[in-house]
Protein backbone atom coordinates (compact mmCIF):
# COMPACT_ATOMS: atom_id res chain seq x y z
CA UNK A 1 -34.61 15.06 -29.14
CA UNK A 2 -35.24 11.13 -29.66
CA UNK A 3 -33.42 8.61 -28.19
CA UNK A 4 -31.45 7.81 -31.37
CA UNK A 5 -30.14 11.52 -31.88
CA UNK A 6 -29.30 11.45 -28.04
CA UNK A 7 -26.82 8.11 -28.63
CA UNK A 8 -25.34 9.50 -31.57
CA UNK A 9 -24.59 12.67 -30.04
CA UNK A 10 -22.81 11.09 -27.02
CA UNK A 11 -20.81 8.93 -29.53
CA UNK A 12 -19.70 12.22 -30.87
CA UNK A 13 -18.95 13.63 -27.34
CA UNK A 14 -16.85 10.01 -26.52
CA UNK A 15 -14.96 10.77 -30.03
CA UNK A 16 -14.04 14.57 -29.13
CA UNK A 17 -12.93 13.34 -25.81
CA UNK A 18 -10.55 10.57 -27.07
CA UNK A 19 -9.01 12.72 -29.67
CA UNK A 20 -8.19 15.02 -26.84
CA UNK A 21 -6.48 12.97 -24.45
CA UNK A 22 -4.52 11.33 -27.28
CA UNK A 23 -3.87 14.94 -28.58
CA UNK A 24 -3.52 17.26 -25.49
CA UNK A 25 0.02 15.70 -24.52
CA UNK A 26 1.14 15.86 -27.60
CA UNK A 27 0.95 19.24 -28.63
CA UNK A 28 2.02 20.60 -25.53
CA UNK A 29 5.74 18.64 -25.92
CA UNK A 30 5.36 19.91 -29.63
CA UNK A 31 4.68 23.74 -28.20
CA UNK A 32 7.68 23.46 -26.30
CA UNK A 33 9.92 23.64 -29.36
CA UNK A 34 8.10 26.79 -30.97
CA UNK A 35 7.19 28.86 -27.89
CA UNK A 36 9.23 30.28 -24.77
CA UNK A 37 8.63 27.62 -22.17
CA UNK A 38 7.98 29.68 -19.52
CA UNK A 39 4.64 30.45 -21.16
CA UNK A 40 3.72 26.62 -19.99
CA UNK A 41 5.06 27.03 -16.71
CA UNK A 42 8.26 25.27 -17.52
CA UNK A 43 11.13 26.25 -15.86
CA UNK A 44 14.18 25.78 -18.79
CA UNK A 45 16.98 27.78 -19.95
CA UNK A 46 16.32 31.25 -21.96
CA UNK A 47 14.62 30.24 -24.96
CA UNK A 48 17.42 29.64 -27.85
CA UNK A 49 14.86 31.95 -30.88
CA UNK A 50 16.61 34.42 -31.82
CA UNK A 51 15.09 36.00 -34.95
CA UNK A 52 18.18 38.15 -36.08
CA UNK A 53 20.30 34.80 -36.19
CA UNK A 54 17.39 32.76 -37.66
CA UNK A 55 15.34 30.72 -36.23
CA UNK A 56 16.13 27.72 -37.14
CA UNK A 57 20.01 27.95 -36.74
CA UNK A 58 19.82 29.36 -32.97
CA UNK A 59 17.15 27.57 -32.07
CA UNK A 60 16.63 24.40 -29.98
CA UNK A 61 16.25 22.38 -32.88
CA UNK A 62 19.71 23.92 -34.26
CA UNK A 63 20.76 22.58 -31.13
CA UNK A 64 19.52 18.80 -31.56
CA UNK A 65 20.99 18.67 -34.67
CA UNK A 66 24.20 19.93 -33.82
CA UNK A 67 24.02 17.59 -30.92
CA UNK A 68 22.13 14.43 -32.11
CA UNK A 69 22.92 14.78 -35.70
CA UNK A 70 24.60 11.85 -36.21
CA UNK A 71 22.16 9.64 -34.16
CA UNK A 72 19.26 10.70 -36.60
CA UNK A 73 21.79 9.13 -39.76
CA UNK A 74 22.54 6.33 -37.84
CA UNK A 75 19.02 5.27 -37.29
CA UNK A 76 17.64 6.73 -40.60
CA UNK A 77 20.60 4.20 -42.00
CA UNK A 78 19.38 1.13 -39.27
CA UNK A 79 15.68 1.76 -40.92
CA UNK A 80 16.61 1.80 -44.61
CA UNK A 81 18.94 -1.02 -44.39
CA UNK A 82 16.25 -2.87 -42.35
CA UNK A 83 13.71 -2.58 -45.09
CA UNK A 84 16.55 -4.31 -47.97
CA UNK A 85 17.27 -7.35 -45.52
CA UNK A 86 13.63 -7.77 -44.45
CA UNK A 87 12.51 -7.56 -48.26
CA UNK A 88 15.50 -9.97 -48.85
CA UNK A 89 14.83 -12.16 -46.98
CA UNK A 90 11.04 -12.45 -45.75
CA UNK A 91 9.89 -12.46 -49.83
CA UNK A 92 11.06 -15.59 -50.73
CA UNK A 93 11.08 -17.16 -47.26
CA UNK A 94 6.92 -16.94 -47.08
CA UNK A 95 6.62 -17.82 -50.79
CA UNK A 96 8.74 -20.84 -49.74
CA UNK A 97 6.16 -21.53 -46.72
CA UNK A 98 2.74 -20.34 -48.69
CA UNK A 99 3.83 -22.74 -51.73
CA UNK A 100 4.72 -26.02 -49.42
CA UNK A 101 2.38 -25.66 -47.21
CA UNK A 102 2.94 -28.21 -44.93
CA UNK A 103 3.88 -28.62 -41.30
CA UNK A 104 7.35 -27.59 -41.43
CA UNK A 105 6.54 -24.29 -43.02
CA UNK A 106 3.89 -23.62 -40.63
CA UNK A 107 6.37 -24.11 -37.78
CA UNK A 108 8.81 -22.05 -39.81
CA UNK A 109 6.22 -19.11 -40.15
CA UNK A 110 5.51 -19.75 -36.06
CA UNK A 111 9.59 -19.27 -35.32
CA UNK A 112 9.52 -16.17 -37.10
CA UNK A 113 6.95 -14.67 -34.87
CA UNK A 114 9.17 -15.56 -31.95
CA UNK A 115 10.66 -12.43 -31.39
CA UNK A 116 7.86 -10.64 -31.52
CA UNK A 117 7.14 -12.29 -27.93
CA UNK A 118 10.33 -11.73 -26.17
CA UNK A 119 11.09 -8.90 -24.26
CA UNK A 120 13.62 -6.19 -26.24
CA UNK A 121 16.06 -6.56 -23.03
CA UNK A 122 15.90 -10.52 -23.44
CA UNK A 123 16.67 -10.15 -26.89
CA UNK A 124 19.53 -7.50 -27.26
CA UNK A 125 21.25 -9.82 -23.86
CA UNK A 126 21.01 -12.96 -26.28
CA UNK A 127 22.47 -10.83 -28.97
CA UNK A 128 25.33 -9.95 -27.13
CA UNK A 129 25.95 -13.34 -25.81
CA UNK A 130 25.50 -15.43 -28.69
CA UNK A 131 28.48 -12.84 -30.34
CA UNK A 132 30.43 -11.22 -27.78
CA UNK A 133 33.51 -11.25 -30.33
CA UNK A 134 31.80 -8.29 -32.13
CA UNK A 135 30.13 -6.99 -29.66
CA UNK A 136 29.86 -3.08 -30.17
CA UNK A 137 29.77 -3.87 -34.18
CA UNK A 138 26.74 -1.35 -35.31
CA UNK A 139 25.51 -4.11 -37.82
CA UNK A 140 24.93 -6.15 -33.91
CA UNK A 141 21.85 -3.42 -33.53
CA UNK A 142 21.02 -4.15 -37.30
CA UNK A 143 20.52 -7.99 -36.10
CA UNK A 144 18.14 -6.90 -33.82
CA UNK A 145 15.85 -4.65 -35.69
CA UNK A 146 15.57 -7.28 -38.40
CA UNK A 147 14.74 -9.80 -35.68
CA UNK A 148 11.57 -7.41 -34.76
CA UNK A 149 10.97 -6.68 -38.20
CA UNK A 150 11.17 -9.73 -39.80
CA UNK A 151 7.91 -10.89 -38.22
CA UNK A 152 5.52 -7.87 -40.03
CA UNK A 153 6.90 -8.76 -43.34
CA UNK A 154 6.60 -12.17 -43.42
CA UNK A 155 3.14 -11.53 -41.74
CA UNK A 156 2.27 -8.92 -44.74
CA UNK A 157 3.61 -11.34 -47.24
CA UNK A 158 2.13 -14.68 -46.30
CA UNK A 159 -1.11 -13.34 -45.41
CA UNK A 160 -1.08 -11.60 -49.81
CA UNK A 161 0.52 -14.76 -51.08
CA UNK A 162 -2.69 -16.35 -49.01
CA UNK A 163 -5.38 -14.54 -50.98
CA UNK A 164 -4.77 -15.25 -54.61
CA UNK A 165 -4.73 -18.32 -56.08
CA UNK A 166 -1.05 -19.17 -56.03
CA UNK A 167 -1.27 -22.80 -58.05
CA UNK A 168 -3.10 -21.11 -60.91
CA UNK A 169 -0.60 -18.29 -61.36
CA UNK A 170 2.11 -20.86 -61.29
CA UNK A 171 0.25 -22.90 -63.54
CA UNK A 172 -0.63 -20.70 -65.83
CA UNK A 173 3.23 -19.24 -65.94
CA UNK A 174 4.38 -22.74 -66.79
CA UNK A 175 2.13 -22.94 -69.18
CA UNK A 176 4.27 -20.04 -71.52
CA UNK A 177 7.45 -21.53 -70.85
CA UNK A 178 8.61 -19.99 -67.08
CA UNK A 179 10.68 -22.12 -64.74
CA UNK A 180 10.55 -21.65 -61.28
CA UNK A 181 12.83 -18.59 -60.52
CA UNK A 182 11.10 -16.63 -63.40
CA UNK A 183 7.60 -17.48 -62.10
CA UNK A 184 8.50 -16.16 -58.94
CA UNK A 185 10.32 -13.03 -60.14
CA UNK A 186 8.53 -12.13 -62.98
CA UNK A 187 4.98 -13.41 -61.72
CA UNK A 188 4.92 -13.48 -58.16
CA UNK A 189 6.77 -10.40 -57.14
CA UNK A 190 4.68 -7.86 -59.50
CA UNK A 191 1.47 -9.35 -57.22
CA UNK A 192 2.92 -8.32 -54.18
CA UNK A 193 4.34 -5.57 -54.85
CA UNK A 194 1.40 -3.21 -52.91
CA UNK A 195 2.19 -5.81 -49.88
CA UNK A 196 5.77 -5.30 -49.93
CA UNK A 197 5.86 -1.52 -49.68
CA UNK A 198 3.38 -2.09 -47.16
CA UNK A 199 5.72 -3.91 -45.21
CA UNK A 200 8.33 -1.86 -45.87
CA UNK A 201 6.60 1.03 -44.76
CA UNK A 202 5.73 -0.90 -41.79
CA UNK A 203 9.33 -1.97 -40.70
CA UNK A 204 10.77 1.24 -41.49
CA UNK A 205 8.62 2.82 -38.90
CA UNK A 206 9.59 -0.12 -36.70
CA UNK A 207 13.54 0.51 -37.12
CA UNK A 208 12.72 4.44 -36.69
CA UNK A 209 11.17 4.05 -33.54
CA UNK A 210 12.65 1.15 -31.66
CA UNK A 211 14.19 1.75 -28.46
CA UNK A 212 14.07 -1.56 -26.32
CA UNK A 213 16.47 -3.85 -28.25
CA UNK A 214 18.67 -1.31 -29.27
CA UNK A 215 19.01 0.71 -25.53
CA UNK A 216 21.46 -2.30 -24.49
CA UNK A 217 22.87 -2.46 -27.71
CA UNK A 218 24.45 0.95 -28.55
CA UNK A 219 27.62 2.25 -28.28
CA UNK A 220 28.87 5.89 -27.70
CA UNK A 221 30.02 5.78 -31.23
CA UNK A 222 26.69 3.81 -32.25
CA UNK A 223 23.82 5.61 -30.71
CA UNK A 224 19.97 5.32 -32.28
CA UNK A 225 18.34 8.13 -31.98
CA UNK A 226 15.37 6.59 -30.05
CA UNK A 227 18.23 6.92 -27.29
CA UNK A 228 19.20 10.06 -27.94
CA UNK A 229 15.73 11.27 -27.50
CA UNK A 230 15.48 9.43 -24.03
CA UNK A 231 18.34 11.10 -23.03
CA UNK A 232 17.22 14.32 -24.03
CA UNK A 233 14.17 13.54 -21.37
CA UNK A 234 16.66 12.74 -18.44
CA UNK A 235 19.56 15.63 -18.89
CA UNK A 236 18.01 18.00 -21.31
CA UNK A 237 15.09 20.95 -20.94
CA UNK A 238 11.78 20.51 -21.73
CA UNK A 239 12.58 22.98 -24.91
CA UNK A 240 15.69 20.78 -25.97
CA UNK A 241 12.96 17.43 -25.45
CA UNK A 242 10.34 19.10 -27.38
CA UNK A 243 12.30 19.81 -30.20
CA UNK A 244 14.25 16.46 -30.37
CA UNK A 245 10.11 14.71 -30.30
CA UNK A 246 9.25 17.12 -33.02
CA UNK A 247 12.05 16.06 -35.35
CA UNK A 248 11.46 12.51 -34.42
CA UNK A 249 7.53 13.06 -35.52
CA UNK A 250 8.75 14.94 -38.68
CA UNK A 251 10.26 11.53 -40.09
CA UNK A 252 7.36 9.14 -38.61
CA UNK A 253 4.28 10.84 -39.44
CA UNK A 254 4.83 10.98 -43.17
CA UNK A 255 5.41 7.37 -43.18
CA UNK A 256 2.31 6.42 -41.06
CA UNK A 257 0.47 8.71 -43.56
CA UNK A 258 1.99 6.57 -46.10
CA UNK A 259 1.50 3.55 -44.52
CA UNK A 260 -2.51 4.30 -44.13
CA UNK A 261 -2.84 4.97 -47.44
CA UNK A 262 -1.03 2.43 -49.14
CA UNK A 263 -2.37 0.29 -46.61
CA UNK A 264 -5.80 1.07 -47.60
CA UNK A 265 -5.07 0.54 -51.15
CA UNK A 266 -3.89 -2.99 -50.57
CA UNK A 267 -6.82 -4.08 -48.61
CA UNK A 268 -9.51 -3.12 -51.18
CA UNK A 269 -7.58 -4.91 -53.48
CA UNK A 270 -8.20 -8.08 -51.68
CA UNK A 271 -11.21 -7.30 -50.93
CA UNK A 272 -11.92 -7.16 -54.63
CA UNK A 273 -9.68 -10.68 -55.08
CA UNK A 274 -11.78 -11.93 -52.39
């Protein structure tokens, strides 16, 4: 065996070996929704399966949902509404700092990426401070999932607007008789459109997943269920944790799946513009 089949064989070996650490973990919290726990050597409470109730109703995810139910709206509503302001708002603000381009939108674009620097606990206590009077308001934890969000869009957005020739489409749309708001609805928007449900995939899985800003942030009425997982982990079972991961992974994978591909899409398109 040469040297060069030797390398790529250990390269193969290093490959197995990371997908199994990333994997192993994993599937055994996954497991422990779908099989007795005691078969891992879990102590818990008597496994909740009962097949002549159905499954699903009597078992521990019947009991997340029953439990957790309205957690999983309220963030599934924290996510959706997150993607409308971001798109709202981050669309026209980086075609406002791609199209000046001068010092004041590149400071502007810097500010944006603030957040993305400051701890979650830093930024839901500022949150809370800087509007105590409505403090416990669920749009409060809305503020601070578009403040983490915010940055990816604009970051998606800028960096398309960036790789077309923005002057010539403007140009050219003047050219037919467009003013400036129908240029950038009916010219700019369809070019971005691949970078804006990239984004929105993005943030969505963002708002799905994020814990730190909105730990200090909830209310009993107002829980995310990011927290409502973490609690499962300190005064649940391992069965009742497994299952509350797996639903949690049944909403995020199908957007990271969406998110690769779509992602994928929108880069070899500007690698062809390039």
């Amino acid at each position: 065996m040469n040297a060069g089949r030797v390398g790529i064989l250990v390269l193969h070996l290093i490959t197995w070996a990371l997908l199994l650490v990333v994997a192993a973990p994993v599937l055994v919290v996954l497991a422990g929704a779908f099989v007795d726990p005691s078969l891992l050597g879990v102590s818990s409470e008597r496994w909740a399966a009962d097949a002549s109730h159905g499954f699903f109703a009597q078992s521990w995810f019947g009991y997340v949902f029953s439990l957790y139910g309205r957690s999983m709206q309220f963030s599934l509503l924290l996510a959706t509404l997150s993607v409308v302001v971001c798109i709202l708002v981050s669309v026209p603000a980086a075609y406002v700092i791609v199209r000046s381009n001068s010092r004041f939108g590149r400071v502007l674009e810097e500010i944006t990426l603030l957040p993305l620097s400051i701890p979650g606990i830093a930024l839901s206590i500022g949150l809370i401070q800087a509007y105590t009077i409505v403090r416990g308001q669920w749009w409060l934890i809305l503020c601070g999932h578009v403040l983490y969000t915010i940055p990816l869009m604009m970051r998606v957005v800028v960096n398309a607007l960036r790789s077309f020739d923005l002057e010539r489409l403007q140009t050219a749309a003047r050219s037919l008789g467009a003013n400036h708001w129908q240029q950038f609805v009916f010219v700019i928007i369809p070019n971005l459109r691949h970078s804006i449900v990239v984004g929105s995939l993005l943030v969505f899985a963002i708002s799905w997943g994020e814990f730190n800003v909105s730990f200090l942030l909830n209310t009993p009425l107002n829980q995310t269920y990011p927290a409502a997982l973490y609690a499962t982990y300190t005064s649940n079972s391992f069965a009742v944790s497994s299952a509350a991961t797996a639903i949690f992974l049944a909403v995020i994978i199908p957007v990271l799946l969406a998110l690769q591909w779509f992602g994928g899409r929108e880069f070899t398109r500007l690698e062809q513009a390039a």
